[in-house]
Protein backbone atom coordinates (compact mmCIF):
# COMPACT_ATOMS: atom_id res chain seq x y z
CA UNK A 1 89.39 88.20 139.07
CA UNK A 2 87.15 90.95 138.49
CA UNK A 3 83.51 90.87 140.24
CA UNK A 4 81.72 93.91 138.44
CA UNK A 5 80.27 93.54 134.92
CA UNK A 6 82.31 96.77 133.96
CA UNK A 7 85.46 95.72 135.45
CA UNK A 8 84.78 92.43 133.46
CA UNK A 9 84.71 94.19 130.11
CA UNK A 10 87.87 96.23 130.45
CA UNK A 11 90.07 92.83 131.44
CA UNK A 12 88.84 92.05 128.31
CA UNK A 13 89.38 95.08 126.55
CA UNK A 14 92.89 95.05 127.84
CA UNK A 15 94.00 91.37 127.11
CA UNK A 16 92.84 92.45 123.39
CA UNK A 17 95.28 95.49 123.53
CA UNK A 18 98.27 94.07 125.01
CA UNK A 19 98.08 91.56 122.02
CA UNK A 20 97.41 93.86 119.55
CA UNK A 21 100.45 95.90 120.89
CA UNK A 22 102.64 92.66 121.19
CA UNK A 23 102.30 92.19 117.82
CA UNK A 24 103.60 95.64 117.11
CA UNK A 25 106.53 95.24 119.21
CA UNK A 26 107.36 92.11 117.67
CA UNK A 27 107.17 93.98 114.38
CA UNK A 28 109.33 96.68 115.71
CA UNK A 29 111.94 94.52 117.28
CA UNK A 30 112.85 92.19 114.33
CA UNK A 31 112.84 95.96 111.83
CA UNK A 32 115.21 97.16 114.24
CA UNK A 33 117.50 94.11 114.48
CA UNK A 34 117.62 93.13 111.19
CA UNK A 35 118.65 96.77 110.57
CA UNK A 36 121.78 96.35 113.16
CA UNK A 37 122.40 92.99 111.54
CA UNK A 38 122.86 94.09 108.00
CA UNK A 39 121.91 98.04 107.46
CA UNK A 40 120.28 98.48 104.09
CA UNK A 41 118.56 101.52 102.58
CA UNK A 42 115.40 99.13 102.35
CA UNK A 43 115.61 97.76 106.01
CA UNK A 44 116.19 101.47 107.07
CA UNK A 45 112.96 102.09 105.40
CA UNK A 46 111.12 99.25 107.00
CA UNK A 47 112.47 100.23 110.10
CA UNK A 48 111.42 103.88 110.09
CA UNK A 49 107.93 102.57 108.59
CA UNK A 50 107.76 100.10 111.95
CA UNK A 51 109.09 102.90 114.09
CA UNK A 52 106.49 105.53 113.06
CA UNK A 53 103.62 103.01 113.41
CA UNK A 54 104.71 102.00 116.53
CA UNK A 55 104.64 106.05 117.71
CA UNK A 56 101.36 106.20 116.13
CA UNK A 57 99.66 103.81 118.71
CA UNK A 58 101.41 105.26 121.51
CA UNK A 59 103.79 102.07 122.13
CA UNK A 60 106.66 104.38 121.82
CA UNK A 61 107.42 107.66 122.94
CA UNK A 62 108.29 110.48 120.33
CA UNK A 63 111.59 111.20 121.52
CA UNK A 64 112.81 107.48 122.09
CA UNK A 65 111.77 107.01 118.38
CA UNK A 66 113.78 109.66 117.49
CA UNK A 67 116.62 108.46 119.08
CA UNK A 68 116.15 105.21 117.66
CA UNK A 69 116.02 106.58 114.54
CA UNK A 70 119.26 108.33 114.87
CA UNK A 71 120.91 105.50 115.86
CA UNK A 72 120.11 103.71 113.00
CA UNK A 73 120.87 106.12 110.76
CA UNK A 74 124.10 106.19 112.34
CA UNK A 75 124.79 102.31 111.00
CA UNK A 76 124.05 103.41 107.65
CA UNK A 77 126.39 106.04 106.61
């Protein structure tokens, strides 16, 4: 356990962030799989939506998105 008031504040600072990003993930995961399940135009939408956000707060890298993104596109057409 952290011993310095500084150190203190950024366990705390982190357990906030790695829930905040969990719930992102989450988010991401079940877009993603219910895409694979059953691709829809709408669920391709949600997905991208999820995707993007997901980019946006640095959870996912630019090019794995893309590739994601690809893929899923893939299952539609």
């Amino acid at each position: 356990m952290p011993i310095l008031k500084n150190a203190k504040k950024a366990l705390r600072a982190s357990e906030r962030k790695t829930i905040a990003n969990g719930q992102i993930k989450s988010r991401l995961k079940t877009a993603v799989d219910s895409m694979k399940k059953s691709p829809t135009a709408e669920k391709l939408s949600s997905a991208f939506s999820a995707i993007d956000r997901s980019v946006k707060k640095n959870i996912l890298q630019k090019n794995k998105a893309a590739r994601i993104k690809a893929s899923l596109s893939k299952l539609l057409k």
